[in-house]
Protein backbone atom coordinates (compact mmCIF):
# COMPACT_ATOMS: atom_id res chain seq x y z
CA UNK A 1 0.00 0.00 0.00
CA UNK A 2 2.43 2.80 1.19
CA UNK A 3 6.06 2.85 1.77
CA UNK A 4 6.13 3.68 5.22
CA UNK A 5 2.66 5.39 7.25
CA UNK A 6 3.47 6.44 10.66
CA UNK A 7 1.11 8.37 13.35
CA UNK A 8 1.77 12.48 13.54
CA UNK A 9 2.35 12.35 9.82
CA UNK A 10 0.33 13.68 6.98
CA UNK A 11 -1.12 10.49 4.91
CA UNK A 12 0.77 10.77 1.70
CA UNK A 13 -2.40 10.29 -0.62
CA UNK A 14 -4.93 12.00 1.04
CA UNK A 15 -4.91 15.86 1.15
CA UNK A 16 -5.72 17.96 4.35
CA UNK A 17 -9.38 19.12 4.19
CA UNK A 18 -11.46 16.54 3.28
CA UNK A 19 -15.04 16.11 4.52
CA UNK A 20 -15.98 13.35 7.03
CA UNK A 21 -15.66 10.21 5.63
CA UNK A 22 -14.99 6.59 5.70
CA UNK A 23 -13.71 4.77 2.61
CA UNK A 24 -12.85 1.16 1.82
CA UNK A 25 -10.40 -0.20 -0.85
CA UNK A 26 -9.28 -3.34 -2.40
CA UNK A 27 -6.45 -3.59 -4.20
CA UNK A 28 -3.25 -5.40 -4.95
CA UNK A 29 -0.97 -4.30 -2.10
CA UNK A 30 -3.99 -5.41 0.43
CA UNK A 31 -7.04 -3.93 1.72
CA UNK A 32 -8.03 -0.96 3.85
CA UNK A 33 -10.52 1.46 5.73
CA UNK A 34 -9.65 4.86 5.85
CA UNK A 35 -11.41 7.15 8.18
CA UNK A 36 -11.04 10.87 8.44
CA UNK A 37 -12.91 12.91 10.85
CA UNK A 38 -13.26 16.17 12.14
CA UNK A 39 -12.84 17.19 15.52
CA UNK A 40 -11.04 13.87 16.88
CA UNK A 41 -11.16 13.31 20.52
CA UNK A 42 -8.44 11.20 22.41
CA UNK A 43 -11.35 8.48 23.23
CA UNK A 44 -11.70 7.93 19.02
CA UNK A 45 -8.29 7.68 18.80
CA UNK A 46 -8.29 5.01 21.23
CA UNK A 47 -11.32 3.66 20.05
CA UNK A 48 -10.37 3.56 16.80
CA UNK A 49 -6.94 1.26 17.77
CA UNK A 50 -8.35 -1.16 20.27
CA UNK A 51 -12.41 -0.98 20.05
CA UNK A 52 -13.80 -4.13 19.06
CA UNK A 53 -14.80 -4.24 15.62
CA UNK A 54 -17.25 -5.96 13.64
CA UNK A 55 -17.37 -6.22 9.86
CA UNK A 56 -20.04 -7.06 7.32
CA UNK A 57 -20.49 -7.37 3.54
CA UNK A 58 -23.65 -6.34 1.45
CA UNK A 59 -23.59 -6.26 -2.48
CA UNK A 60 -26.09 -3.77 -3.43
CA UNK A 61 -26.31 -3.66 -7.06
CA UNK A 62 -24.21 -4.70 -10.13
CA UNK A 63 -21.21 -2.64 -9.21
CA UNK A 64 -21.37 -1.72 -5.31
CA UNK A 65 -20.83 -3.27 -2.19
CA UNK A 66 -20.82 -2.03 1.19
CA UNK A 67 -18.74 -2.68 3.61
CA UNK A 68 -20.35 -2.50 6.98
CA UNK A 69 -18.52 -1.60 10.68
CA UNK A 70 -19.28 -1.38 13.91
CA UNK A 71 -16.67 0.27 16.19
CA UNK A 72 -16.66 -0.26 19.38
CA UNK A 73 -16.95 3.41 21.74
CA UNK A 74 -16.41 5.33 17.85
CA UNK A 75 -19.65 4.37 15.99
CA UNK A 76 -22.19 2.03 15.80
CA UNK A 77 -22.75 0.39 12.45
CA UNK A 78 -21.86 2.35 9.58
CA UNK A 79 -20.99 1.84 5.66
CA UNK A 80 -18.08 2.36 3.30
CA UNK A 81 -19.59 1.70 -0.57
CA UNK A 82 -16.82 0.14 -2.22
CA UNK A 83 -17.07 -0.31 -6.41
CA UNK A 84 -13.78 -2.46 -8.05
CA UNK A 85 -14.53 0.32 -11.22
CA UNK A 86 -13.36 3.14 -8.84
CA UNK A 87 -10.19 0.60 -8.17
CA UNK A 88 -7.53 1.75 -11.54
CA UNK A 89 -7.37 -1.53 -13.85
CA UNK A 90 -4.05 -2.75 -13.27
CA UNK A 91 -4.73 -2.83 -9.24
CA UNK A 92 -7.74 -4.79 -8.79
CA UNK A 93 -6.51 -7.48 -8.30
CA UNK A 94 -6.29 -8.81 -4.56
CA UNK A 95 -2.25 -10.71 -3.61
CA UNK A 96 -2.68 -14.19 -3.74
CA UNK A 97 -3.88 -16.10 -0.65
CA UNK A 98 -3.98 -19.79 0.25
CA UNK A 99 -7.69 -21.13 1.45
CA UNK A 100 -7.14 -21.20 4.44
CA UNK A 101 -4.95 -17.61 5.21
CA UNK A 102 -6.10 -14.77 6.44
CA UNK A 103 -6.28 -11.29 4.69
CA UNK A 104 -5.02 -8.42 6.98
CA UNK A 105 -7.03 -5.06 6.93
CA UNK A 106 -5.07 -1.25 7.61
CA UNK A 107 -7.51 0.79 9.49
CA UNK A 108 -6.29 4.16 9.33
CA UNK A 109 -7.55 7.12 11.58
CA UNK A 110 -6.80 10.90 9.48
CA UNK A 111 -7.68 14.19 11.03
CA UNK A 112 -10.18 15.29 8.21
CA UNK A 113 -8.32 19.18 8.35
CA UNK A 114 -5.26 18.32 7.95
CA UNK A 115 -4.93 14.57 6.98
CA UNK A 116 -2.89 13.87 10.12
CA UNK A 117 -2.48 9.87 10.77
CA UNK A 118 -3.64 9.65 14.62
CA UNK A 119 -4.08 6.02 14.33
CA UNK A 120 -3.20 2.57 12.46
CA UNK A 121 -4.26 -1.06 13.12
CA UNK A 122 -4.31 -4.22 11.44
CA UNK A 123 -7.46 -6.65 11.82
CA UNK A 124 -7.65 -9.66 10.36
CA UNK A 125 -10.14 -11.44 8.46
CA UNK A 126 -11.20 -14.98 8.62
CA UNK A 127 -10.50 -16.91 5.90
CA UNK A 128 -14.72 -17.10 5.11
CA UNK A 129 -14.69 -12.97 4.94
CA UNK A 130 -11.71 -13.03 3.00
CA UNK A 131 -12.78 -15.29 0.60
CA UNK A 132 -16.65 -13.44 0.42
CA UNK A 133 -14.40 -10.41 -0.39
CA UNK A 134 -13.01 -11.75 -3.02
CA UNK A 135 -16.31 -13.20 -4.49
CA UNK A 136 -17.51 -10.31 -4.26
CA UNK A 137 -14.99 -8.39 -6.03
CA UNK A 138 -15.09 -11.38 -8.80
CA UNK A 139 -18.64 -10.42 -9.28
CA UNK A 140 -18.25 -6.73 -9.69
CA UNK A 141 -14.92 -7.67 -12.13
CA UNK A 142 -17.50 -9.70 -14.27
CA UNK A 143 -20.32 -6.35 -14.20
CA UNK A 144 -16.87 -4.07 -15.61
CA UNK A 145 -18.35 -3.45 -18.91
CA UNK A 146 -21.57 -1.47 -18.48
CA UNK A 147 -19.94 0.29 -14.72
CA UNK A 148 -20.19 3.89 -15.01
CA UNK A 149 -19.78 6.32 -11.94
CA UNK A 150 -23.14 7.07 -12.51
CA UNK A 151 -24.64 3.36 -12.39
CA UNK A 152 -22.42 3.22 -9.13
CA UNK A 153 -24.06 6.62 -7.44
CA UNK A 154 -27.31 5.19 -8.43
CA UNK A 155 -26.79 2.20 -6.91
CA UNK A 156 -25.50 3.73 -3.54
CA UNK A 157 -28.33 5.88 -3.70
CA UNK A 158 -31.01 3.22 -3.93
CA UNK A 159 -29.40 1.27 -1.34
CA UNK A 160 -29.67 4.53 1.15
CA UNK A 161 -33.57 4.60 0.11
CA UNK A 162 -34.01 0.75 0.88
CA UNK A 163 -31.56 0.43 4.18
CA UNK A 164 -30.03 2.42 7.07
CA UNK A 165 -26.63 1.20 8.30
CA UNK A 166 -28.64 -0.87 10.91
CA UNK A 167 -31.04 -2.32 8.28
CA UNK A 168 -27.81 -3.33 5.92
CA UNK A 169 -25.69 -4.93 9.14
CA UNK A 170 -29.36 -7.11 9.48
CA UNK A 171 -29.33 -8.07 6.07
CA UNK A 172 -25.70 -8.57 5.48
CA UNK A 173 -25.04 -12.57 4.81
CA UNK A 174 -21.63 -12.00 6.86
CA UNK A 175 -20.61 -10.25 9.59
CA UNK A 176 -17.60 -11.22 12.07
CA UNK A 177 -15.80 -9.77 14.55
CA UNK A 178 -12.16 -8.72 13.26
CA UNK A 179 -9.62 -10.92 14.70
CA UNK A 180 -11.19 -13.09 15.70
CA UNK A 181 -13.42 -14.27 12.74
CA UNK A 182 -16.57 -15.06 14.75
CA UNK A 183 -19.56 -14.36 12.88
CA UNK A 184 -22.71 -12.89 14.46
C-alpha cells in the first residue's frame, strides 16, 4: 500500500481538508478502511486502535458493495460503498492467498483538516470474509463493462432509500468480529 505510514504524519495520498468520511479499498498491495474525521477526541483515537470491531459485507447492485462496521466506543454500524470500477485496472486485483490464510485489513484514523495519521491497526479477516471479499470483487470484475460512476451513485443511492446502516448490518449474509473471525 504505502512505503512507510506512521502516526503524527500527513497520509501521503490523502490531502488535508477533506469532509468526514470513511472509505474502503481493495487492491493489490492489500485492503483498507480509511477514516477521516473532524474534531477527533483522544477516546476515538483510542477507540479507533483497540475498540472491538465488527465487519459485514452487502452487495447492493451490479457494481457496489458495502462494507459495513461497527466500532466499538467510535460508531455504531456504519458503511463504506466500495465499487472495483473506482479501483484503476491494473490494481484490482487482490495478492494471492492460500484457502485457508487470512487477509489483513489497515484501518487508518486521518484528522479530516489536515490529513494527520492519529491512528493505524491491522485486523484480520477470517478466511470465510476473505474469501466473500473476493467473491464479491469477482462479481463486480464480471459487471466491468456497463460500470459507469453514474450506475455506481445510483446504486448507492437506492441502497440509502431501501436500508439504514442498521437495516444493511441485518441483512448482510456475513458479519464477524475482526480478529477473531466469529460471525454474528
Amino acid at each position: 500500500m504505502y512505503d512507510v505510514l506512521q502516526v503524527g504524519e500527513a497520509h501521503p495520498t490523502i490531502p488535508a481538508g477533506q469532509p468526514d468520511a470513511v472509505r474502503f479499498a481493495a487492491t493489490d498491495s492489500g485492503i483498507e478502511l480509511i477514516g477521516a474525521f473532524s474534531g477527533l477526541k483522544k477516546k476515538d483515537v483510542l477507540a479507533w486502535s483497540r475498540g472491538r470491531l465488527r465487519l459485514g459485507l452487502l452487495a447492493a447492485g451490479h457494481h457496489t458493495a458495502f462494507i459495513l462496521y461497527d466500532l466499538d466506543g467510535f460508531c455504531r454500524w456504519s458503511d463504506a460503498p466500495f465499487s472495483v470500477g473506482l479501483t484503476p485496472a491494473g490494481r484490482r486485483e487482490l495478492p494471492a492467498r492460500e484457502p485457508l490464510q487470512r487477509r489483513l485489513l489497515l484501518l487508518t484514523l486521518l484528522a479530516a483538516e489536515t490529513a494527520e495519521i492519529k491512528a493505524l491497526r491491522i485486523a484480520s479477516l477470517s478466511p470465510t470474509w476473505s474469501a466473500a471479499l473476493e467473491a464479491e470483487i469477482a462479481r463486480q470484475t464480471t459487471a466491468l463493462p456497463q460500470w459507469s460512476r453514474q450506475a455506481h451513485e445510483a446504486e448507492i443511492a437506492a441502497a440509502y432509500r431501501r436500508w439504514t446502516a442498521d437495516d444493511m448490518a441485518k441483512s448482510a449474509p456475513l458479519i464477524e468480529v475482526a480478529g477473531r473471525g466469529d460471525t454474528v
